[in-house]
Structure formats: structure tokens, C-alpha cells
Protein backbone atom coordinates (compact mmCIF):
# COMPACT_ATOMS: atom_id res chain seq x y z
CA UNK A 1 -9.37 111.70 18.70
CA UNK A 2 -11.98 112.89 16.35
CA UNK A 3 -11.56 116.86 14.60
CA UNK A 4 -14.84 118.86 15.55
CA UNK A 5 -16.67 119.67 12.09
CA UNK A 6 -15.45 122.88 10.47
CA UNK A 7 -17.52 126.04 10.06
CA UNK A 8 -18.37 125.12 6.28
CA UNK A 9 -20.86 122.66 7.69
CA UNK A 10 -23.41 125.48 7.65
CA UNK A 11 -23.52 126.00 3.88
CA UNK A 12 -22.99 122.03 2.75
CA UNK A 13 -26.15 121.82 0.58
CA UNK A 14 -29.21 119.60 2.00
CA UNK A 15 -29.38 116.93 -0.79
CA UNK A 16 -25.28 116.84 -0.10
CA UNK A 17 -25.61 115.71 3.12
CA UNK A 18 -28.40 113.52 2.17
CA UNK A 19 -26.67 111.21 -0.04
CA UNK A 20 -24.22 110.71 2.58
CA UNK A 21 -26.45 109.80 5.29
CA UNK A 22 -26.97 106.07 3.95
CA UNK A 23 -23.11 105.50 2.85
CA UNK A 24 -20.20 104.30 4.90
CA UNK A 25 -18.42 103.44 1.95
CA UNK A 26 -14.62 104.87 1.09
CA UNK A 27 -14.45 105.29 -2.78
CA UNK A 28 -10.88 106.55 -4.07
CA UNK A 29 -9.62 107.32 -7.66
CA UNK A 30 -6.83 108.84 -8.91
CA UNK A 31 -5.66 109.92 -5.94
CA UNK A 32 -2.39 112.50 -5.82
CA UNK A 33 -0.63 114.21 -3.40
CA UNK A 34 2.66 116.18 -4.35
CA UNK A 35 4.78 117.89 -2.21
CA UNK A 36 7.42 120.81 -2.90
CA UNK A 37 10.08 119.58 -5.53
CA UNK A 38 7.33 117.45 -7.62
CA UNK A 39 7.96 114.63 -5.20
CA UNK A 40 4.32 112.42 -5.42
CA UNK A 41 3.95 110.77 -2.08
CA UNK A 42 0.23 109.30 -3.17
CA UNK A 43 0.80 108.81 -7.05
CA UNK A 44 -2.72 108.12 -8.52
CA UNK A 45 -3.86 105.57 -5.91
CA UNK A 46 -7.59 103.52 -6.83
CA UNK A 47 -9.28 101.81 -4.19
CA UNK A 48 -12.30 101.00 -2.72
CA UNK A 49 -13.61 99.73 0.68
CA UNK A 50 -16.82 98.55 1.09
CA UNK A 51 -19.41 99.65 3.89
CA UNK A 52 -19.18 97.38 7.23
CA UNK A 53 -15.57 95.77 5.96
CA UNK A 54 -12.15 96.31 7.78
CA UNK A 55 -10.03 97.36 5.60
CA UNK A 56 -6.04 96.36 6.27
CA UNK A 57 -3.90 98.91 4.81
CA UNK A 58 0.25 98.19 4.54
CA UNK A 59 3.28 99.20 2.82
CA UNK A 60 7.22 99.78 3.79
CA UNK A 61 7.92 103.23 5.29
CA UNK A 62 7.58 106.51 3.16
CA UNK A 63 5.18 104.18 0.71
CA UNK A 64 2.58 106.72 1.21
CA UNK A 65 0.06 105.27 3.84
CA UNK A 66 0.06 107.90 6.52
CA UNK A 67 -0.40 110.42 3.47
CA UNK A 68 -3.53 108.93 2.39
CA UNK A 69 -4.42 108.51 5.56
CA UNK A 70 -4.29 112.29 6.41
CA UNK A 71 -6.02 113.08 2.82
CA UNK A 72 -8.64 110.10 3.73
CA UNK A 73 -9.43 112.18 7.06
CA UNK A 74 -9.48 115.92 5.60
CA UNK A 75 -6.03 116.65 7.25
CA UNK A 76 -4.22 117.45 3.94
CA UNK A 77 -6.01 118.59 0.65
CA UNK A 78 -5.11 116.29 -2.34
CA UNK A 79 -3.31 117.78 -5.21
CA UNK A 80 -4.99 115.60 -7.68
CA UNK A 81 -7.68 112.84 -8.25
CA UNK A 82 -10.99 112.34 -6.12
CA UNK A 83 -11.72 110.42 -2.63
CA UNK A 84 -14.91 110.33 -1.28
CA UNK A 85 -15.59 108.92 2.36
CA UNK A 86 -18.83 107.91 4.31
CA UNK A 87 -20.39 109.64 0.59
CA UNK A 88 -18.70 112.48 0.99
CA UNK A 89 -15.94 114.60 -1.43
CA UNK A 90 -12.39 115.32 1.09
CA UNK A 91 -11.51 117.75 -0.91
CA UNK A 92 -15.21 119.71 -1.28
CA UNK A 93 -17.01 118.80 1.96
CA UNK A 94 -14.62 118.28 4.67
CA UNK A 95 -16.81 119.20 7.36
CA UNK A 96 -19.64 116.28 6.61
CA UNK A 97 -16.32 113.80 6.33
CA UNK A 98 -15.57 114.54 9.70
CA UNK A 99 -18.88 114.17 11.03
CA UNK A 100 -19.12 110.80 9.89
CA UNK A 101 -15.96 109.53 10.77
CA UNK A 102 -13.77 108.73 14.06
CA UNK A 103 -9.61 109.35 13.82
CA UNK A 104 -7.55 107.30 16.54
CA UNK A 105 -3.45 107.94 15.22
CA UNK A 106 -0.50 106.72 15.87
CA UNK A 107 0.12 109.14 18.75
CA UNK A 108 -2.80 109.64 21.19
CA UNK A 109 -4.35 113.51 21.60
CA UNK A 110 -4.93 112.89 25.32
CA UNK A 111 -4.28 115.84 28.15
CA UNK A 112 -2.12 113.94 30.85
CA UNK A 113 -4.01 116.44 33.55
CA UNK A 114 -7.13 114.73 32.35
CA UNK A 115 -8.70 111.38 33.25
CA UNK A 116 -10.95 109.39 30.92
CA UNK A 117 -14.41 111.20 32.37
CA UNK A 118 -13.14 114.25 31.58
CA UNK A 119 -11.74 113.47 28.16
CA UNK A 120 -15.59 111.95 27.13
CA UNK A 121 -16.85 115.38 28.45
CA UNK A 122 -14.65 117.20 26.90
CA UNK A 123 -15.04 115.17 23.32
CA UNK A 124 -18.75 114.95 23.51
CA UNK A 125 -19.26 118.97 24.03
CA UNK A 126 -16.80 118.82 20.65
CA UNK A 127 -19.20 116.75 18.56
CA UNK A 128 -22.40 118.53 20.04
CA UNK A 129 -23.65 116.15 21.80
CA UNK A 130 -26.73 117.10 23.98
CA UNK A 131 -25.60 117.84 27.10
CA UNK A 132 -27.99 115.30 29.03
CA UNK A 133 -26.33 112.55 27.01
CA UNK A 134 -22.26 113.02 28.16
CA UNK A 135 -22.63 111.27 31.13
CA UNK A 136 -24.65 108.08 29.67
CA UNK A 137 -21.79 107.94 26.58
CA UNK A 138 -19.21 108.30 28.11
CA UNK A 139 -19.97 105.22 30.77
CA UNK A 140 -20.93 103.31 28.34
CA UNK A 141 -17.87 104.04 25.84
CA UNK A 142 -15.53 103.97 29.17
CA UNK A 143 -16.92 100.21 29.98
CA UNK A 144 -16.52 98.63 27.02
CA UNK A 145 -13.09 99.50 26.26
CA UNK A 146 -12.45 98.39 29.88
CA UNK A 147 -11.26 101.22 31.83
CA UNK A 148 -14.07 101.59 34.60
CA UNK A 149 -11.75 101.00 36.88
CA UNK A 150 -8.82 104.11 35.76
CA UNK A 151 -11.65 106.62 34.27
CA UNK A 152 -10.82 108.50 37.35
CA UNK A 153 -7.13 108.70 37.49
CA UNK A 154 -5.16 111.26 35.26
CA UNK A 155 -4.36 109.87 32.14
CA UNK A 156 -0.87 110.55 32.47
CA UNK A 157 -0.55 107.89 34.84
CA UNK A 158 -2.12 104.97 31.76
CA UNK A 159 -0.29 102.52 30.30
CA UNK A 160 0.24 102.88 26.31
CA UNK A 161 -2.58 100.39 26.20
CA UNK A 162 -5.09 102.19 28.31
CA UNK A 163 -4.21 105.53 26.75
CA UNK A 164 -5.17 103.86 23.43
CA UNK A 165 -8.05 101.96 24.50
CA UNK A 166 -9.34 105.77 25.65
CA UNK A 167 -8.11 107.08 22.47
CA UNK A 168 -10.76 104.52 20.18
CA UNK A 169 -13.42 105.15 22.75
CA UNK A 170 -13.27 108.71 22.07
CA UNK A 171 -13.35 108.50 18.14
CA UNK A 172 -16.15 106.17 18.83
CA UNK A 173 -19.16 109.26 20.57
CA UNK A 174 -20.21 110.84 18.02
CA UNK A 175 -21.07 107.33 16.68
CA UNK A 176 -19.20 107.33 13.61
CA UNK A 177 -19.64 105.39 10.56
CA UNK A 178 -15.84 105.01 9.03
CA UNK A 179 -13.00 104.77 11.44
CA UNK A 180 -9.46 105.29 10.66
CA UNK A 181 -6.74 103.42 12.84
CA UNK A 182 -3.60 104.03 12.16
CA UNK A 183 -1.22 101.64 13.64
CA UNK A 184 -3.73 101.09 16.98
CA UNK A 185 -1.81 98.69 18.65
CA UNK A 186 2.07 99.54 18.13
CA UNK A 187 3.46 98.70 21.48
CA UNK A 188 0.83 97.21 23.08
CA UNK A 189 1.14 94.40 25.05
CA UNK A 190 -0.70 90.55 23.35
CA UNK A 191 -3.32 90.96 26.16
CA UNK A 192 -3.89 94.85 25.49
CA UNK A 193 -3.79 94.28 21.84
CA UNK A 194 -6.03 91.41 21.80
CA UNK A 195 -8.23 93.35 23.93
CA UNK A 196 -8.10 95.50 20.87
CA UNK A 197 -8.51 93.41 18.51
CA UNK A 198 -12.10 92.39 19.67
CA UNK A 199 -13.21 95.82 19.98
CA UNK A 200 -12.49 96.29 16.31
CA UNK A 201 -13.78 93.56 15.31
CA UNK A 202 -17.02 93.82 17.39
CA UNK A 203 -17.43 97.35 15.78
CA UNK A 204 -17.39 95.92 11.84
CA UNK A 205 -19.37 92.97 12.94
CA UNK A 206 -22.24 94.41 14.83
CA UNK A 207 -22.60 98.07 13.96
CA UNK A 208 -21.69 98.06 10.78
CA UNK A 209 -18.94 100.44 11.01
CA UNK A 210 -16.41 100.78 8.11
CA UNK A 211 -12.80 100.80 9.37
CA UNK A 212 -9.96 101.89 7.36
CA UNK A 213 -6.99 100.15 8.96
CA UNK A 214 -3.34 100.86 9.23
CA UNK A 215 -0.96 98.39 11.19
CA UNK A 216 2.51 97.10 11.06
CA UNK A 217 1.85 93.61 12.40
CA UNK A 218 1.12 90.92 9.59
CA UNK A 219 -0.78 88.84 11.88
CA UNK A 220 -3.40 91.88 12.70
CA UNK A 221 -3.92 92.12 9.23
CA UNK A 222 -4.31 88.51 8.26
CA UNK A 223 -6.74 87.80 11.24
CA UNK A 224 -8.77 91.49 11.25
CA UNK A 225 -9.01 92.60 7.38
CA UNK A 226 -11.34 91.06 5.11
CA UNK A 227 -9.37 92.68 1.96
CA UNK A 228 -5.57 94.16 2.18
CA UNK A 229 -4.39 96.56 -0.08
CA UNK A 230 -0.64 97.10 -0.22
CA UNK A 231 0.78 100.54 -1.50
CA UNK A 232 4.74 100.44 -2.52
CA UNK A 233 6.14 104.50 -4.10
CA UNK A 234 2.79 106.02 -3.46
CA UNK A 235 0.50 103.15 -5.87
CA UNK A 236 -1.52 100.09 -4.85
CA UNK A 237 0.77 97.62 -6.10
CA UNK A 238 -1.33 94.49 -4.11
CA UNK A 239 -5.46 94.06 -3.20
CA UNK A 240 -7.52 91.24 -2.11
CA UNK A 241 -8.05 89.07 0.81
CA UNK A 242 -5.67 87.48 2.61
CA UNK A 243 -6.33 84.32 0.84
CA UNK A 244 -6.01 85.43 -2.26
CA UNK A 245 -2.78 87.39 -1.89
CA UNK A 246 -1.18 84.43 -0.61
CA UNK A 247 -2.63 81.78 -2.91
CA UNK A 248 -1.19 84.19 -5.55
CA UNK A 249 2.37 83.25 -3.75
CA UNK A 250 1.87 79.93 -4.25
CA UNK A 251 4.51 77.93 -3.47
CA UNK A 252 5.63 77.28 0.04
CA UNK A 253 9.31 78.15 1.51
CA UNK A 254 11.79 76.02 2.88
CA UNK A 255 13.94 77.67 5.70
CA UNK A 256 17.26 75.35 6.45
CA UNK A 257 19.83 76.25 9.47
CA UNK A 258 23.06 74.50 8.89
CA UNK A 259 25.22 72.70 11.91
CA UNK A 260 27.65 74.49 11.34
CA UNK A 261 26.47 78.36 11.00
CA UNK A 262 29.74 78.92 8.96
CA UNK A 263 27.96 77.48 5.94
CA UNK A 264 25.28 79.99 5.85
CA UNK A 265 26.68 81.87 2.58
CA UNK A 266 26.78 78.16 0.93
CA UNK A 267 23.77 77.34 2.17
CA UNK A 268 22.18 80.21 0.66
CA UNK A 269 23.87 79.74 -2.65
CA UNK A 270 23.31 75.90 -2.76
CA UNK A 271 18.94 76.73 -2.52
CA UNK A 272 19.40 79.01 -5.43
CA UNK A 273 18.72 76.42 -7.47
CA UNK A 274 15.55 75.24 -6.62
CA UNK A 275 13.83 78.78 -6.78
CA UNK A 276 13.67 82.48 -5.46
CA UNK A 277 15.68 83.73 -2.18
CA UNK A 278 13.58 83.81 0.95
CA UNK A 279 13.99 86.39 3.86
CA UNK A 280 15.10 83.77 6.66
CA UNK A 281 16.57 85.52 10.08
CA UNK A 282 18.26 82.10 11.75
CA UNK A 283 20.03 80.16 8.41
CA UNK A 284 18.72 80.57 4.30
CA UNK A 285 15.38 80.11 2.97
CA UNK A 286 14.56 79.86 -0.61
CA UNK A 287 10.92 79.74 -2.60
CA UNK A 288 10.44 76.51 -4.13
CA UNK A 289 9.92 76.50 -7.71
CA UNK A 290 7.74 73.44 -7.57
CA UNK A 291 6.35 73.33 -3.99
CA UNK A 292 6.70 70.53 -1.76
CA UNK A 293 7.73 68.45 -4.28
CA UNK A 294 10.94 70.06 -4.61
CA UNK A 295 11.84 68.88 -1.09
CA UNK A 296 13.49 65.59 -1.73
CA UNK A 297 16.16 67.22 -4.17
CA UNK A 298 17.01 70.23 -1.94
CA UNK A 299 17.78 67.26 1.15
CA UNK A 300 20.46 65.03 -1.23
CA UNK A 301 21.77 68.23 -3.08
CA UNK A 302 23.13 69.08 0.34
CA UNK A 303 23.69 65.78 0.92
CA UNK A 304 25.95 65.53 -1.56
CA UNK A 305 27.81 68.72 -0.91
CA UNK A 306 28.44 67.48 3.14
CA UNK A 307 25.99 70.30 5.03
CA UNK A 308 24.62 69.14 7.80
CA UNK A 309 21.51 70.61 8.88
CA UNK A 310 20.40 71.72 12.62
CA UNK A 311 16.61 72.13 11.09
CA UNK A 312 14.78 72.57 8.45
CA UNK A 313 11.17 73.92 8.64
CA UNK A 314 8.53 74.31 5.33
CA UNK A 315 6.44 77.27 5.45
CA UNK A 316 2.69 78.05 3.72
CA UNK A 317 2.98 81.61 2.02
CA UNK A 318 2.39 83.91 4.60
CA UNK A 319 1.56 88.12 4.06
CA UNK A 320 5.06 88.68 4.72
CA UNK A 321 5.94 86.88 1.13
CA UNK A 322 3.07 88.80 -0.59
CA UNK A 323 4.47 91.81 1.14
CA UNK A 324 8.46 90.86 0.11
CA UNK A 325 7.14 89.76 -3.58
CA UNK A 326 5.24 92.94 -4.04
CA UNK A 327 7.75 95.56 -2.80
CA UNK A 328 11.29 94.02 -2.59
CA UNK A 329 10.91 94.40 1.51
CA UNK A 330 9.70 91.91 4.29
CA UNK A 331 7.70 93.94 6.72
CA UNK A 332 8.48 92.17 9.67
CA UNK A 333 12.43 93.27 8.89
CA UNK A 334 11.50 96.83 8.30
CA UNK A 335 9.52 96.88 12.03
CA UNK A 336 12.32 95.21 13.60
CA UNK A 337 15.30 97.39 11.91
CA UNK A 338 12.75 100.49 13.17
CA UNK A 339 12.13 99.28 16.45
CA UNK A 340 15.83 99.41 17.18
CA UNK A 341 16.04 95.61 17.38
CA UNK A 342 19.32 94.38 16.01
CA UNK A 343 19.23 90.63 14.89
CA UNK A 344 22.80 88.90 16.23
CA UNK A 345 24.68 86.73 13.42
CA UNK A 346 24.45 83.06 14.55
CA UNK A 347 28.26 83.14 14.20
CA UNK A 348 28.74 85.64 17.00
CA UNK A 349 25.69 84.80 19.22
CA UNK A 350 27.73 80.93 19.55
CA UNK A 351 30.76 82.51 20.35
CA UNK A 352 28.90 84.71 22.89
């Protein structure tokens, strides 16, 4: 949900506000925030994000993202370096940011006693919104997430999707023209997160919106973000599209599961030779120093040392590899070790 403007609105000067009338644009350089102890959780981060583009933002956890996030929407002051959003200064003119921009977080700011009518009321009165306008808004907003249906039920009773289908819709009255989504659809279920997924989409594509986006899942951010920037110890250590970041990979990966899952630590050791280690969660996966090509020799190498192999599968780089290149950490390993999911050893899920 969207912060009201601040008080300071009142004295923002007129050519200020002006200049950022025509600019959905996010411009950050030299960003810094420090915390107590000298310990730099945003460490002179660059980047830019052009108006009308989704934006996919990723790193492990503690890399810095929901810092620059909260600088990004006024909700911490930066120690150091400038950011200016929708053509606006954070640090200088935090009321005009948050008149230009819509906030959904990772947790929703929704009253359980409420249900979705009243939260549009409620959020359009907040923004200033004329009065003869609520109603009209908030149907409209309330449709096209798709909760006609529920917008008069208590919100305590939604689902994790509905309650963050409600949430976008209410970043989205005041008609904002940068959104910030950070992690949107953490939880959600394919349909609800497709659902999503075209919303967000719909918004870049056909108003023009900029959207700043946060997620853990790889595959939102290779089908959603026209350009990905990757932060790793508070600095962008990764930017481009998709495409690029991956073509920058390279070379594919072969992942091998032996017969006998016994042989995984030889396994492992035998693909050293043909390039880097791989994250692989069912047998060993290496990085081919040669591509393809290097196929042939990795089969009669363990040939020759007896392995028999249950399957073998070649993969096209995928964001996960930029992501485990560029930060020592595969994503999709960090979400599952948060998530509480505990992969089983193939040894002990066949004696199971």
C-alpha cells in the first residue's frame, strides 16, 4: 500500500515538481546506506531504469535489495550518494516521490476487519482523491485484479493471492507512474501468480508505468524484466537483459545421475575435468569448457572408469548460472534452504 505524501509537499518548489511531471525514470548513483558499526548494506550502487521498463531486481539474502528498496521508496534516508525517482531527489523531496509512485511489499498493509471496498475508500481519501471519484476507482481497480466477486467479504477471510492482488490494486489509485514490487508473488499459487504476472505486465505495456521489481523466482524475472540487475555485498555486480546475462555464461551444463547414487562424490570429481562445478540437486553437474562439444569425452571418460549413468540431461545457461557465477550462490538453493524445504540425499530417499 502506497504512504500518503508528507507535509513538505506544500513548500516543494513549482519548477521542482515540474520537471518531474514528464519523468518516470529511476536514476541512481553512488548510492550508500550504512548502518551502526560502519556496516554498508547499499555500498555505492549505480543504476538506471528506464521509463515504461520492468525492471527485475535479485541478489542472495542480506545483498542489499530490500535496503534500496526502502531508500528507492523514501522509507530510509541514504547515508551517501544520490537516487532520484519518477524525477525526483529521495533524499530532498520525499513527498513528490511518493506521489508518483505505488509500494506493494512483501507483507500486505491490509485491515483483516476490512473488505476490498473499504480498503479503496479508505486508500483513495489517503491520496486525495475527489470524493465523487472513490466509488468509480475502486470498481474499476477491484475488477481488474479480479476480486468482484470477494470485494465484500473481510479481507481476513482472502487467500495470500487475493490479499495481494488487493494489495497492487491499491498502490495502483492514485495512478502512479513507478511501482515498486517487492517479492509480489512469494507463495502464490501458478494460477494466482500468473494472474499476476499479466497485470504487471499489462501495466508496463499499456500505461507506461515504470516498475521496479523484486522477486525470488528466476523464471518471473526471465519472462517479466526487460533488464536484470543483480546486487551481491551491497554493489551491482550483474546488468543487462536476460539474454545477455546468459549469453555472457556461455557454455551449456551437463547434469549426470549415476546408477548407482553411491558414485555421486566420483561422479563429481570425474566432470572436473571438463570445466567448472555446476549446482545439480539429483547427481553432479559440471560447466563445459567447450560446450556441446565436450560431450563425447565426458560419456567414454566414464566409460572408462565403469559409471553407469541413470540420465544425463544438457542444459542452456539459465539466470540461475548468471546468478551462481556472479555471487558464488544459486538462487533457487537459497529459496529452497529459506523456505524450509530440505532436499533428501538420493542415498537415503532409495533406502526409504
Amino acid at each position: 500500500m502506497t504512504a500518503p505524501a508528507g507535509p513538505e509537499a506544500s513548500g516543494t518548489p513549482t519548477a521542482i515538481r515540474r520537471r518531474g511531471e514528464d519523468s518516470n525514470s529511476i536514476e541512481v548513483e553512488g548510492l550508500v546506506r550504512e548502518f551502526k558499526g560502519g556496516f554498508r548494506a547499499v555500498d555505492g550502487l549505480d543504476l538506471h531504469v528506464d521509463p515504461g521498463e520492468i525492471y527485475g531486481f535479485l541478489g542472495p539474502n542480506g545483498a542489499g535489495k530490500s535496503t534500496t528498496v526502502h531508500m528507492l521508496t523514501t522509507l530510509l534516508t541514504p547515508t551517501g550518494g544520490t537516487a532520484r525517482v519518477a524525477g525526483y531527489d529521495v533524499a530532498k523531496e520525499g513527498a513528490e516521490v511518493r506521489r508518483a509512485i505505488g509500494v506493494a511489499l512483501q507483507e500486505a498493509a491490509l485491515d483483516p476487519l476490512l473488505n476490498a471496498h473499504e480498503h479503496m475508500r479508505l486508500q483513495c481519501a489517503l491520496q486525495g482523491l475527489p470524493r465523487s471519484e472513490w466509488k468509480a476507482r475502486g470498481d474499476e481497480l477491484i475488477e481488474r485484479v479480479g476480486l468482484t466477486s470477494a470485494a465484500g467479504r473481510r479481507v481476513g477471510g482472502y487467500s495470500g493471492g487475493m490479499r495481494r492482488r488487493l494489495d497492487l490494486a491499491l498502490a495502483l489509485v492514485h495512478r502512479p507512474r513507478v511501482i515498486f514490487l517487492d517479492e509480489p508473488t512469494t507463495g502464490l499459487d501458478p494460477k494466482s501468480r500468473g494472474d499476476l504476472w499479466d497485470e504487471i505486465a499489462r501495466l508496463a505495456r499499456e500505461e507506461g508505468v515504470t516498475i521496479f521489481l523484486t522477486t525470488q523466482y528466476l523464471e518471473e524475472a526471465d519472462l517479466l524484466a526487460e533488464r536484470i540487475g543483480i546486487i551481491d555485498h551491497g554493489k551491482m555486480v550483474a546488468e543487462g537483459t536476460p539474454a545477455e546475462l546468459k549469453a555472457e555464461i556461455g557454455r551449456p551444463t551437463v547434469e549426470i545421475v549415476p546408477r548407482d547414487p553411491d558414485q555421486r562424490a566420483a561422479l563429481a570429481a570425474a566432470l572436473r575435468r571438463f570445466g567448472e562445478p555446476a549446482v545439480s540437486t539429483k547427481g553432479a553437474a559440471v560447466r563445459l569448457q567447450h560446450g556441446a562439444e565436450d560431450l563425447p569425452d565426458v560419456v567414454r571418460a566414464l566409460d572408462a572408469e565403469g559409471m553407469a549413468i541413470e540420465s544425463l540431461e544438457l542444459h542452456a545457461p539459465t539466470l540461475d548460472d548468471v546468478f551462481l557465477t556472479q555471487t558464488g550462490r544459486s538462487l533457487e538453493e537459497e529459496v529452497r534452504r529459506d523456505s524450509g524445504i530440505i532436499e533428501v540425499p538420493p542415498e537415503l530417499a532409495a533406502r526409504a
